[in-house]
Each structure stands twice: as C-alpha cells, then as structure tokens.
Protein backbone atom coordinates (compact mmCIF):
# COMPACT_ATOMS: atom_id res chain seq x y z
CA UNK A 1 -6.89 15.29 5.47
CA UNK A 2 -3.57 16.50 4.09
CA UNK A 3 -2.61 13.28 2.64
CA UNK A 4 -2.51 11.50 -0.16
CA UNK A 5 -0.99 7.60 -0.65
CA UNK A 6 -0.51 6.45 -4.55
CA UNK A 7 0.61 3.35 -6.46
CA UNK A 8 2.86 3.09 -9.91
CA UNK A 9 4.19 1.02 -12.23
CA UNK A 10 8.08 2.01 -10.89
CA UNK A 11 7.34 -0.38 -7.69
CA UNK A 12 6.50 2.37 -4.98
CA UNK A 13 3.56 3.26 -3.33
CA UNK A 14 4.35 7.17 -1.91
CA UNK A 15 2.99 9.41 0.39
CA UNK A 16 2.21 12.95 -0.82
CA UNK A 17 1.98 16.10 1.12
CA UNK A 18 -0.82 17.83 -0.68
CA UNK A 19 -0.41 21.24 1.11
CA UNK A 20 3.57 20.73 0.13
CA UNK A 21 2.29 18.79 -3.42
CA UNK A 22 5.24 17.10 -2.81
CA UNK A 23 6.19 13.28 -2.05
CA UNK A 24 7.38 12.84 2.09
CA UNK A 25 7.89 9.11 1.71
CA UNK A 26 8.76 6.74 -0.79
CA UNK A 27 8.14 2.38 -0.02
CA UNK A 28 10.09 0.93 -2.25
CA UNK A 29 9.59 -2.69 -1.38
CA UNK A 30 7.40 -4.30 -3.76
CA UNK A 31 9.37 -6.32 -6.42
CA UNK A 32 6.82 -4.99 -9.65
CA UNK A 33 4.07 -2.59 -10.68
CA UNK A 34 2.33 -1.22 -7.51
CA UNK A 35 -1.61 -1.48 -8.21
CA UNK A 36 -3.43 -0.15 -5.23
CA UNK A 37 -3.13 1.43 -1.81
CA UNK A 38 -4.60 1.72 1.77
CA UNK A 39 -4.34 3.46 4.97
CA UNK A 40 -5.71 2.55 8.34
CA UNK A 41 -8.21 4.75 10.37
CA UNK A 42 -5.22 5.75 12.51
CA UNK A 43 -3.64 6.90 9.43
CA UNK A 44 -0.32 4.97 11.02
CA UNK A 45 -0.26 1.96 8.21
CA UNK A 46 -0.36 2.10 5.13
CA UNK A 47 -1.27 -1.22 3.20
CA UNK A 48 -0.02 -2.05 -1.10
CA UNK A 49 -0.38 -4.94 -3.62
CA UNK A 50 0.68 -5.20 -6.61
CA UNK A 51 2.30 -7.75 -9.57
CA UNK A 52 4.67 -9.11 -6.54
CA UNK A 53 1.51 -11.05 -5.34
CA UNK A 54 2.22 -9.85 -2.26
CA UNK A 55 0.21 -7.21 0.28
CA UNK A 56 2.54 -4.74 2.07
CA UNK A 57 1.84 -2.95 5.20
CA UNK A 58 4.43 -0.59 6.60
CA UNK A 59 4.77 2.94 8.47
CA UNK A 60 3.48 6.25 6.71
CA UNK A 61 6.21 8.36 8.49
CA UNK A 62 9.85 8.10 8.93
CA UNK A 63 11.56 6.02 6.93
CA UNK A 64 8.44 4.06 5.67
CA UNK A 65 9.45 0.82 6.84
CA UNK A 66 7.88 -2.17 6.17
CA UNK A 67 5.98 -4.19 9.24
CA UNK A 68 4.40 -7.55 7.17
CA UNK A 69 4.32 -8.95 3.86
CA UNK A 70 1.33 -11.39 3.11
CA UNK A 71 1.70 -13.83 0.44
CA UNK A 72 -1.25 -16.15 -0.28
CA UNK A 73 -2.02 -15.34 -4.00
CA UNK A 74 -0.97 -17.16 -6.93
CA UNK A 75 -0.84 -14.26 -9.08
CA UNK A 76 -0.92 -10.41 -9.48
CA UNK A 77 -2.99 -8.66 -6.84
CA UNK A 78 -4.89 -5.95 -8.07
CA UNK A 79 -7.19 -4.18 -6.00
CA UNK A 80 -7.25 -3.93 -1.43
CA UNK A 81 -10.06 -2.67 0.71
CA UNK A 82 -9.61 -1.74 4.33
CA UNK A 83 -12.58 -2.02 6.44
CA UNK A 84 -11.95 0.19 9.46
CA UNK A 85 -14.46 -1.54 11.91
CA UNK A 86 -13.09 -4.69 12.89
CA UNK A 87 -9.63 -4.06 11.23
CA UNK A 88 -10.52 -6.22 8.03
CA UNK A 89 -8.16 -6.24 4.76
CA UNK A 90 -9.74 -7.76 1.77
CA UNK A 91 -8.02 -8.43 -1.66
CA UNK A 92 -8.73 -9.17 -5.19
CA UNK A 93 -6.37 -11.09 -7.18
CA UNK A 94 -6.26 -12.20 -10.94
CA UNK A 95 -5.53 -16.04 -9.57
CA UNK A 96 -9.75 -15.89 -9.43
C-alpha cells in the first residue's frame, strides 16, 4: 500500500511514507552497508541484511525496534526473500 522499506550504504534500512514522501522510521542496527529489505504479509516485521552478515528483523512502527538477529553467514549477505506461505526467509550470501 502506502509503504515503502529501503536499504543504504549509511547502515539503515527506513520506512517511507509515500503519501507523506517522507521517512517514519529509521533501524539503525546493522553495523555496515544495508543491502536488501523485507516485510511480512502482516506488514508488522520488517526483515534486513547487509555487510554485518547478519539478518535483522524488527518492528515497522514505533520506535523500530529490533526482535532477532540471525548470524550464520561467513560473509556479506546480499540479497533476502520472504515467502509469505509457510513464513519462510531465504538468504543469499557471498560466503557461496
């Protein structure tokens, strides 16, 4: 709908009001570049990776905070995928 989640290189992942065009909530928790972003079907998690090696899930309203960070690859994690039925999360990392 009115949404919008994005990744950067300054280590966020935000949540943008596209009536607004404005940004309504900032995660700052990854430790590098952010390279991709997810939401679930509920639109109540949003899900990051990025150079940290780490996925990210946390809250897309209030104060964006962060519910679980997933380690398991031994390098930069590039790309997610969020399979609604079932509730799968599938990753893509440069560790091959």
């Amino acid at each position: 709908g009115k949404q919008l989640l994005s990744s950067s290189r300054d280590k966020t992942a935000k949540v943008w009001d596209l009536t607004a065009k404005e940004s309504v909530l900032t995660f700052p928790q990854h430790q590098n570049t952010v390279f991709d972003v997810a939401v679930s079907t509920d639109g109540k998690t949003g899900y990051s990776v990025g150079a940290d090696k780490q996925m990210r899930a946390w809250v897309t309203s209030g104060d964006g905070k962060q519910v679980r960070a997933t380690g398991g690859h031994g390098d930069e994690v590039y790309k997610l995928q969020y399979f609604a039925k079932g509730e799968w999360m599938v990753t893509c990392s440069a560790d091959k």
